[in-house]
PDB file of N, CA and C in Angstrom:
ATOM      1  N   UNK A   1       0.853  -1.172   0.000  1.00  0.00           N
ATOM      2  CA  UNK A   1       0.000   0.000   0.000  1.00  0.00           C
ATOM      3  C   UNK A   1       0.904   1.242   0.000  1.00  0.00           C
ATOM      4  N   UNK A   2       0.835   2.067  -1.151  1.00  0.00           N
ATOM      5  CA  UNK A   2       1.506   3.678  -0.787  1.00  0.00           C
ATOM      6  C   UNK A   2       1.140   4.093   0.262  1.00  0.00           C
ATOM      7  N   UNK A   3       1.932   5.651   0.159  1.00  0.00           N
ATOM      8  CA  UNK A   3       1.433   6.496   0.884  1.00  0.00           C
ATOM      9  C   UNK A   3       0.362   7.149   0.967  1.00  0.00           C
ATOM     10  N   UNK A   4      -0.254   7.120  -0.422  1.00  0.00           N
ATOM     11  CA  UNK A   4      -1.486   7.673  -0.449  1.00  0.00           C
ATOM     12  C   UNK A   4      -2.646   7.308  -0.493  1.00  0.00           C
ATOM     13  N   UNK A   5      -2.738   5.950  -0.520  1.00  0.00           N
ATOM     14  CA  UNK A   5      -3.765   4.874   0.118  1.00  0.00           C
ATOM     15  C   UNK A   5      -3.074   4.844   1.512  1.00  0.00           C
ATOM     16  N   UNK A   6      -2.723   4.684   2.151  1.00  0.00           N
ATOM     17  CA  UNK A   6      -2.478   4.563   3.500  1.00  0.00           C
ATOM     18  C   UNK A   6      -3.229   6.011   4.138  1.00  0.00           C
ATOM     19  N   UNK A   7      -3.094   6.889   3.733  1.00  0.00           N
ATOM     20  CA  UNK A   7      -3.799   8.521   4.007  1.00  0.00           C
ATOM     21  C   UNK A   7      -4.831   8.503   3.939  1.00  0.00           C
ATOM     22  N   UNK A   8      -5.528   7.807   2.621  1.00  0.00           N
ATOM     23  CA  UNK A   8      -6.886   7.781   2.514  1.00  0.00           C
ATOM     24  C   UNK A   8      -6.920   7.222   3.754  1.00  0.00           C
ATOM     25  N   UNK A   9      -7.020   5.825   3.817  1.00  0.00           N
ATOM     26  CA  UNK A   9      -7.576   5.054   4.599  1.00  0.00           C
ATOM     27  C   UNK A   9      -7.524   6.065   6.035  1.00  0.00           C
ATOM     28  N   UNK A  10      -6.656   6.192   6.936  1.00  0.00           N
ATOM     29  CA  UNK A  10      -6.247   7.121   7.917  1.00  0.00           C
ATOM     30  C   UNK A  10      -7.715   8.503   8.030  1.00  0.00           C
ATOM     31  N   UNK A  11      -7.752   8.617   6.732  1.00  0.00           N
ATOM     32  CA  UNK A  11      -8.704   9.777   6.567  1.00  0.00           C
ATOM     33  C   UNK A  11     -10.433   9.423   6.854  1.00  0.00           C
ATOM     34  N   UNK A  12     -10.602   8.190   6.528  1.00  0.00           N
ATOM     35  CA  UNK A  12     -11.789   7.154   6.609  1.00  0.00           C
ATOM     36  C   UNK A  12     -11.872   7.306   7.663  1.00  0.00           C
ATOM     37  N   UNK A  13     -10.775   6.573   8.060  1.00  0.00           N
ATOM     38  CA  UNK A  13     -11.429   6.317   9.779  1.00  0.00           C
ATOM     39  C   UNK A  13     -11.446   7.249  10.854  1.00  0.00           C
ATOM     40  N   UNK A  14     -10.689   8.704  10.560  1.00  0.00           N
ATOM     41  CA  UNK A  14     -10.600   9.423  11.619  1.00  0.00           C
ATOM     42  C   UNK A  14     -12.295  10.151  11.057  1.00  0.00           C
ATOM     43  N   UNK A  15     -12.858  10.526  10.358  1.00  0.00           N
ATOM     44  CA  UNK A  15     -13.928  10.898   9.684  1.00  0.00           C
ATOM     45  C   UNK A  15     -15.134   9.904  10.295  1.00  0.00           C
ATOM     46  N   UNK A  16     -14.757   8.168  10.530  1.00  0.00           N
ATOM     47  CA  UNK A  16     -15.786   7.992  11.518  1.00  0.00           C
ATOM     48  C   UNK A  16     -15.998   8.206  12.453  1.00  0.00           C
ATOM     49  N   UNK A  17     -14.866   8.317  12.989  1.00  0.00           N
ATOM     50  CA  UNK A  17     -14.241   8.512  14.637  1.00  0.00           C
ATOM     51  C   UNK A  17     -15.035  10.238  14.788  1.00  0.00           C
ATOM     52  N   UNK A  18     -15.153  10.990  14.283  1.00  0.00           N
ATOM     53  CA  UNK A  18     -15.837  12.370  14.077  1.00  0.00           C
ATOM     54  C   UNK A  18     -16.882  12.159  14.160  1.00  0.00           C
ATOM     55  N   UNK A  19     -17.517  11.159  13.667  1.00  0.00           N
ATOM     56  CA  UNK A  19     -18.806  10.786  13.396  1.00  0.00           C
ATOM     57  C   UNK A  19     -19.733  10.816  14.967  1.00  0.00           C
ATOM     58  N   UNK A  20     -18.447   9.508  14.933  1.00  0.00           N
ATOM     59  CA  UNK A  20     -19.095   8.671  16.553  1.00  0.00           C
ATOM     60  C   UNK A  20     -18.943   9.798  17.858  1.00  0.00           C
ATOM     61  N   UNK A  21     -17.856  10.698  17.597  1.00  0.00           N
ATOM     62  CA  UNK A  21     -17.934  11.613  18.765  1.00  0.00           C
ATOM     63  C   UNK A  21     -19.491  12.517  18.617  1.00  0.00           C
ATOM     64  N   UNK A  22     -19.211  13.019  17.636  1.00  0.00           N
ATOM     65  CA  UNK A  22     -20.860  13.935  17.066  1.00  0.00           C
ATOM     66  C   UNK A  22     -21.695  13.150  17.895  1.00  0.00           C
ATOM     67  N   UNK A  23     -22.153  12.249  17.720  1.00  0.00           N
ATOM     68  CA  UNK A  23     -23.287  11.229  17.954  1.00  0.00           C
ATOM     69  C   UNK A  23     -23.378  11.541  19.838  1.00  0.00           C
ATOM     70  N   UNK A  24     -22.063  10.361  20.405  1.00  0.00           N
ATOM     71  CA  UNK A  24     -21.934  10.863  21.622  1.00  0.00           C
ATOM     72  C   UNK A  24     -22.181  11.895  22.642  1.00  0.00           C
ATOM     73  N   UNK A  25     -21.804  13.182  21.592  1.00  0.00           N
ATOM     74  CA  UNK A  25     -22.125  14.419  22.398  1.00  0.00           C
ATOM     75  C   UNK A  25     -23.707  14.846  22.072  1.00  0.00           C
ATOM     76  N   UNK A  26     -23.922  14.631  21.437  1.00  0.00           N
ATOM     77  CA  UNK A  26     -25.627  15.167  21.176  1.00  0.00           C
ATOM     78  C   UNK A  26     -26.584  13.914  22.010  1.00  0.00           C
ATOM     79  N   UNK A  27     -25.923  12.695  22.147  1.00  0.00           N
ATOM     80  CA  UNK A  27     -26.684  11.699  22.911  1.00  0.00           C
ATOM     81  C   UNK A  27     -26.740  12.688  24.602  1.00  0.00           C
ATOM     82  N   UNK A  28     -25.157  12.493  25.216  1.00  0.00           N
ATOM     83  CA  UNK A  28     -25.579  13.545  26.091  1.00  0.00           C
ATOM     84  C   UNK A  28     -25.804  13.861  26.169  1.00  0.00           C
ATOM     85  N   UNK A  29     -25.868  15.217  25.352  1.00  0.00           N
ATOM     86  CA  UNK A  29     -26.852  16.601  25.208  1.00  0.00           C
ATOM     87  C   UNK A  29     -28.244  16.243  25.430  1.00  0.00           C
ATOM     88  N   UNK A  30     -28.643  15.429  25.082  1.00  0.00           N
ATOM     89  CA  UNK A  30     -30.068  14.519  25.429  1.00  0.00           C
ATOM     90  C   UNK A  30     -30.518  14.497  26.372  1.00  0.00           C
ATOM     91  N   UNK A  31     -29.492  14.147  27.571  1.00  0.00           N
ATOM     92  CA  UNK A  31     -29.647  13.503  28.884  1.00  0.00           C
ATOM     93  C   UNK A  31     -30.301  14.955  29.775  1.00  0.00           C
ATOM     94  N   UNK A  32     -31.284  13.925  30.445  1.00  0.00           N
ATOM     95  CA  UNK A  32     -31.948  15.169  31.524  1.00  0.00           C
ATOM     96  C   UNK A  32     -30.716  15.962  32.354  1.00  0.00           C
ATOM     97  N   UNK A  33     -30.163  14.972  32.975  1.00  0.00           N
ATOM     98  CA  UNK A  33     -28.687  15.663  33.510  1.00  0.00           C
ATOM     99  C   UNK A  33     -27.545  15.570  32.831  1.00  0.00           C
ATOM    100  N   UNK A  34     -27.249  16.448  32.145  1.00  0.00           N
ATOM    101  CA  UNK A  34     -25.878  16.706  31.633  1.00  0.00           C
ATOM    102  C   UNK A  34     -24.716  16.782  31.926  1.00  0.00           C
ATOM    103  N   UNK A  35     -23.674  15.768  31.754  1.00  0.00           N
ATOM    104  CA  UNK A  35     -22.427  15.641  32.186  1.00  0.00           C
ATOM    105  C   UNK A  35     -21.734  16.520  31.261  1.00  0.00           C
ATOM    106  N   UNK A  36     -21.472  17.941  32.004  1.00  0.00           N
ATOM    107  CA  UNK A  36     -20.594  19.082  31.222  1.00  0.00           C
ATOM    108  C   UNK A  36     -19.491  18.282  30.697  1.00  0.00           C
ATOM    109  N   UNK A  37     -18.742  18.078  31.839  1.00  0.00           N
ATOM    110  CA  UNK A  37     -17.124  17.531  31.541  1.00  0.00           C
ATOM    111  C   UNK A  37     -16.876  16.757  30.572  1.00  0.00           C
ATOM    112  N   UNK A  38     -17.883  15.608  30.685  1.00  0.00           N
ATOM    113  CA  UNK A  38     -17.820  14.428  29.661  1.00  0.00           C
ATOM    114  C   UNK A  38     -18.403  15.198  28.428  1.00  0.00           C
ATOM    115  N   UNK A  39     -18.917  16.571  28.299  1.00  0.00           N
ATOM    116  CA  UNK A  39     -18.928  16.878  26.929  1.00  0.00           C
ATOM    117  C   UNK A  39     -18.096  17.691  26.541  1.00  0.00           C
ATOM    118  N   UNK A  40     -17.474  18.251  27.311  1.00  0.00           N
ATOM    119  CA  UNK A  40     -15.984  19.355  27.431  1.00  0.00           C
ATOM    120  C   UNK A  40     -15.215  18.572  26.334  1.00  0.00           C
ATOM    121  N   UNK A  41     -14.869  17.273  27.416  1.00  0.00           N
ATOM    122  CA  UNK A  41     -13.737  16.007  26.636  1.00  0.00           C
ATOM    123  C   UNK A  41     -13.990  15.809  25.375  1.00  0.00           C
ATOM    124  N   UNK A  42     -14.995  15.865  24.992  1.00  0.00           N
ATOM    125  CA  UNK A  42     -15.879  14.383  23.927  1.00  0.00           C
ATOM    126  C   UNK A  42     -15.696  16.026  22.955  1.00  0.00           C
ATOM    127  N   UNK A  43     -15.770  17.381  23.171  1.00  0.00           N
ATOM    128  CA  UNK A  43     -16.011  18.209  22.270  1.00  0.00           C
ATOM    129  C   UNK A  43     -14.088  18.311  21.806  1.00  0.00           C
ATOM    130  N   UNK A  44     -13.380  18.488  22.694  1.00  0.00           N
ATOM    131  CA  UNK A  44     -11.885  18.590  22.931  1.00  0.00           C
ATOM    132  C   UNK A  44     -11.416  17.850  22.017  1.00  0.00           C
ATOM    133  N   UNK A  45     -11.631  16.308  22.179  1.00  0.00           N
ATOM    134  CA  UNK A  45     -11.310  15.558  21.366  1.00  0.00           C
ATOM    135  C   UNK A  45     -11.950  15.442  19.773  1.00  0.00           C
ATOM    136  N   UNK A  46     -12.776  15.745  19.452  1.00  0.00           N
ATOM    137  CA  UNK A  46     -13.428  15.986  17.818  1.00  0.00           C
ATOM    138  C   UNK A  46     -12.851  17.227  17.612  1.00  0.00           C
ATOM    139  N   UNK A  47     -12.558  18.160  18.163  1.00  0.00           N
ATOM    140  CA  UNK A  47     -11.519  19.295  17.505  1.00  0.00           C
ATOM    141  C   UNK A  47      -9.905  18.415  17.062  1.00  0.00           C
ATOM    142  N   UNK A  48      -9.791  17.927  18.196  1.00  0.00           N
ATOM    143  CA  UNK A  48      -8.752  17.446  17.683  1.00  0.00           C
ATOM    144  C   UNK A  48      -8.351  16.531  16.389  1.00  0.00           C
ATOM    145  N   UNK A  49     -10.053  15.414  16.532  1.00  0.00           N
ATOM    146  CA  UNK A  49      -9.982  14.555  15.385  1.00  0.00           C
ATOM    147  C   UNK A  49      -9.687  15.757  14.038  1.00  0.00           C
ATOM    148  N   UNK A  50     -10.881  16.600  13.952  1.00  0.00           N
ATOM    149  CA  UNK A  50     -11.059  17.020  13.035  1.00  0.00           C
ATOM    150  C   UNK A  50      -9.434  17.924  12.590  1.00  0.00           C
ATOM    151  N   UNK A  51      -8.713  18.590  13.068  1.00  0.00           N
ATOM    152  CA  UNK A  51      -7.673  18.912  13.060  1.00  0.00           C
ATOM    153  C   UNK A  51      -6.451  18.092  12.126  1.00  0.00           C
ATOM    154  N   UNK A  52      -6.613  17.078  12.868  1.00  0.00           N
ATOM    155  CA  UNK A  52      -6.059  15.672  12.251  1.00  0.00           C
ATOM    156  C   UNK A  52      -6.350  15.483  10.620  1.00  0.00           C
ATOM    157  N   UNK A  53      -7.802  15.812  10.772  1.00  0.00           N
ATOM    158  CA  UNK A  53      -8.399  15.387   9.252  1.00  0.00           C
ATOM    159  C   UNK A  53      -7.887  16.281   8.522  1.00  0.00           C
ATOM    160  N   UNK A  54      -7.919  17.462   8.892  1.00  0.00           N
ATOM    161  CA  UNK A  54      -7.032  18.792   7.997  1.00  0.00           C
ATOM    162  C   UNK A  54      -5.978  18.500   7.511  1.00  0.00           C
ATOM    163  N   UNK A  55      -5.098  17.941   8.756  1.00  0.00           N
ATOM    164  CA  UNK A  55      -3.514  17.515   8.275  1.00  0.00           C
ATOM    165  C   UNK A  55      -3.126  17.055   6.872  1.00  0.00           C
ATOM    166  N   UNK A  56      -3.945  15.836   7.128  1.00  0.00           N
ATOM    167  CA  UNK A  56      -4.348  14.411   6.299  1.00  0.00           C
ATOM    168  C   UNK A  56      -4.755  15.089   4.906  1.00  0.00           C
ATOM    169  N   UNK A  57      -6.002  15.881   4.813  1.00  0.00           N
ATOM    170  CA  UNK A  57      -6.460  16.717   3.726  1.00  0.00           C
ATOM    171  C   UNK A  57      -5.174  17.496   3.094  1.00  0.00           C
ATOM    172  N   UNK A  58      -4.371  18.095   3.851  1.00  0.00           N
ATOM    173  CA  UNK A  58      -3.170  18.693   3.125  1.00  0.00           C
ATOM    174  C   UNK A  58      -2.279  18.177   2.301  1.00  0.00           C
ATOM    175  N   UNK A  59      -1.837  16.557   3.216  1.00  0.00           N
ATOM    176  CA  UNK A  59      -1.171  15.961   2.420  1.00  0.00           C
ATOM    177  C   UNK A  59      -1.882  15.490   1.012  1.00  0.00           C
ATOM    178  N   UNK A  60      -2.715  14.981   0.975  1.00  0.00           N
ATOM    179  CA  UNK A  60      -3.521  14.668   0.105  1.00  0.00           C
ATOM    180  C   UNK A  60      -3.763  15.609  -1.286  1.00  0.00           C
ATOM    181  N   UNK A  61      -3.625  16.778  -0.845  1.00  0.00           N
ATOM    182  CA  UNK A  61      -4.340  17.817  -2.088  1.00  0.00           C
ATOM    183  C   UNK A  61      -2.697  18.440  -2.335  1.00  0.00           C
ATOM    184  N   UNK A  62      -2.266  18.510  -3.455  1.00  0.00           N
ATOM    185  CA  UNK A  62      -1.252  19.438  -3.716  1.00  0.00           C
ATOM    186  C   UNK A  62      -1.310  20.925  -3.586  1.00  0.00           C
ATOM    187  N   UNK A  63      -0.325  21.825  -3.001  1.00  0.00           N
ATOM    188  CA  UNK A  63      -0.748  22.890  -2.787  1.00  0.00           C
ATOM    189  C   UNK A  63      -0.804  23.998  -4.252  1.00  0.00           C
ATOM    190  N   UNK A  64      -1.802  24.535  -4.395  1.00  0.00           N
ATOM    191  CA  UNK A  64      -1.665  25.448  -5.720  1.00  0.00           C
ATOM    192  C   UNK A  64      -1.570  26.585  -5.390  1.00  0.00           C
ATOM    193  N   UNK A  65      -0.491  26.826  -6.071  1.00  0.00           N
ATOM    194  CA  UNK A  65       0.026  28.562  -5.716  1.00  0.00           C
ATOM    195  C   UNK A  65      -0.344  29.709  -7.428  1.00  0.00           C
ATOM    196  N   UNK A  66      -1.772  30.320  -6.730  1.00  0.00           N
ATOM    197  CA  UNK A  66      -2.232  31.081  -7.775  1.00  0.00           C
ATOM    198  C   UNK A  66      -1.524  31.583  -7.954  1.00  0.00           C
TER     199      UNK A  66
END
Protein backbone atom coordinates (compact mmCIF):
# COMPACT_ATOMS: atom_id res chain seq x y z
CA UNK A 1 0.00 0.00 0.00
CA UNK A 2 1.51 3.68 -0.79
CA UNK A 3 1.43 6.50 0.88
CA UNK A 4 -1.49 7.67 -0.45
CA UNK A 5 -3.77 4.87 0.12
CA UNK A 6 -2.48 4.56 3.50
CA UNK A 7 -3.80 8.52 4.01
CA UNK A 8 -6.89 7.78 2.51
CA UNK A 9 -7.58 5.05 4.60
CA UNK A 10 -6.25 7.12 7.92
CA UNK A 11 -8.70 9.78 6.57
CA UNK A 12 -11.79 7.15 6.61
CA UNK A 13 -11.43 6.32 9.78
CA UNK A 14 -10.60 9.42 11.62
CA UNK A 15 -13.93 10.90 9.68
CA UNK A 16 -15.79 7.99 11.52
CA UNK A 17 -14.24 8.51 14.64
CA UNK A 18 -15.84 12.37 14.08
CA UNK A 19 -18.81 10.79 13.40
CA UNK A 20 -19.10 8.67 16.55
CA UNK A 21 -17.93 11.61 18.76
CA UNK A 22 -20.86 13.93 17.07
CA UNK A 23 -23.29 11.23 17.95
CA UNK A 24 -21.93 10.86 21.62
CA UNK A 25 -22.13 14.42 22.40
CA UNK A 26 -25.63 15.17 21.18
CA UNK A 27 -26.68 11.70 22.91
CA UNK A 28 -25.58 13.54 26.09
CA UNK A 29 -26.85 16.60 25.21
CA UNK A 30 -30.07 14.52 25.43
CA UNK A 31 -29.65 13.50 28.88
CA UNK A 32 -31.95 15.17 31.52
CA UNK A 33 -28.69 15.66 33.51
CA UNK A 34 -25.88 16.71 31.63
CA UNK A 35 -22.43 15.64 32.19
CA UNK A 36 -20.59 19.08 31.22
CA UNK A 37 -17.12 17.53 31.54
CA UNK A 38 -17.82 14.43 29.66
CA UNK A 39 -18.93 16.88 26.93
CA UNK A 40 -15.98 19.35 27.43
CA UNK A 41 -13.74 16.01 26.64
CA UNK A 42 -15.88 14.38 23.93
CA UNK A 43 -16.01 18.21 22.27
CA UNK A 44 -11.89 18.59 22.93
CA UNK A 45 -11.31 15.56 21.37
CA UNK A 46 -13.43 15.99 17.82
CA UNK A 47 -11.52 19.29 17.51
CA UNK A 48 -8.75 17.45 17.68
CA UNK A 49 -9.98 14.55 15.38
CA UNK A 50 -11.06 17.02 13.04
CA UNK A 51 -7.67 18.91 13.06
CA UNK A 52 -6.06 15.67 12.25
CA UNK A 53 -8.40 15.39 9.25
CA UNK A 54 -7.03 18.79 8.00
CA UNK A 55 -3.51 17.51 8.28
CA UNK A 56 -4.35 14.41 6.30
CA UNK A 57 -6.46 16.72 3.73
CA UNK A 58 -3.17 18.69 3.12
CA UNK A 59 -1.17 15.96 2.42
CA UNK A 60 -3.52 14.67 0.11
CA UNK A 61 -4.34 17.82 -2.09
CA UNK A 62 -1.25 19.44 -3.72
CA UNK A 63 -0.75 22.89 -2.79
CA UNK A 64 -1.67 25.45 -5.72
CA UNK A 65 0.03 28.56 -5.72
CA UNK A 66 -2.23 31.08 -7.77
Amino acid sequence: MDEQESLKKKLDLLKDEHRELDTMIDDLLRETVVNQLAVQRLKKKKLLVRDHIARINAQLLPDIIA
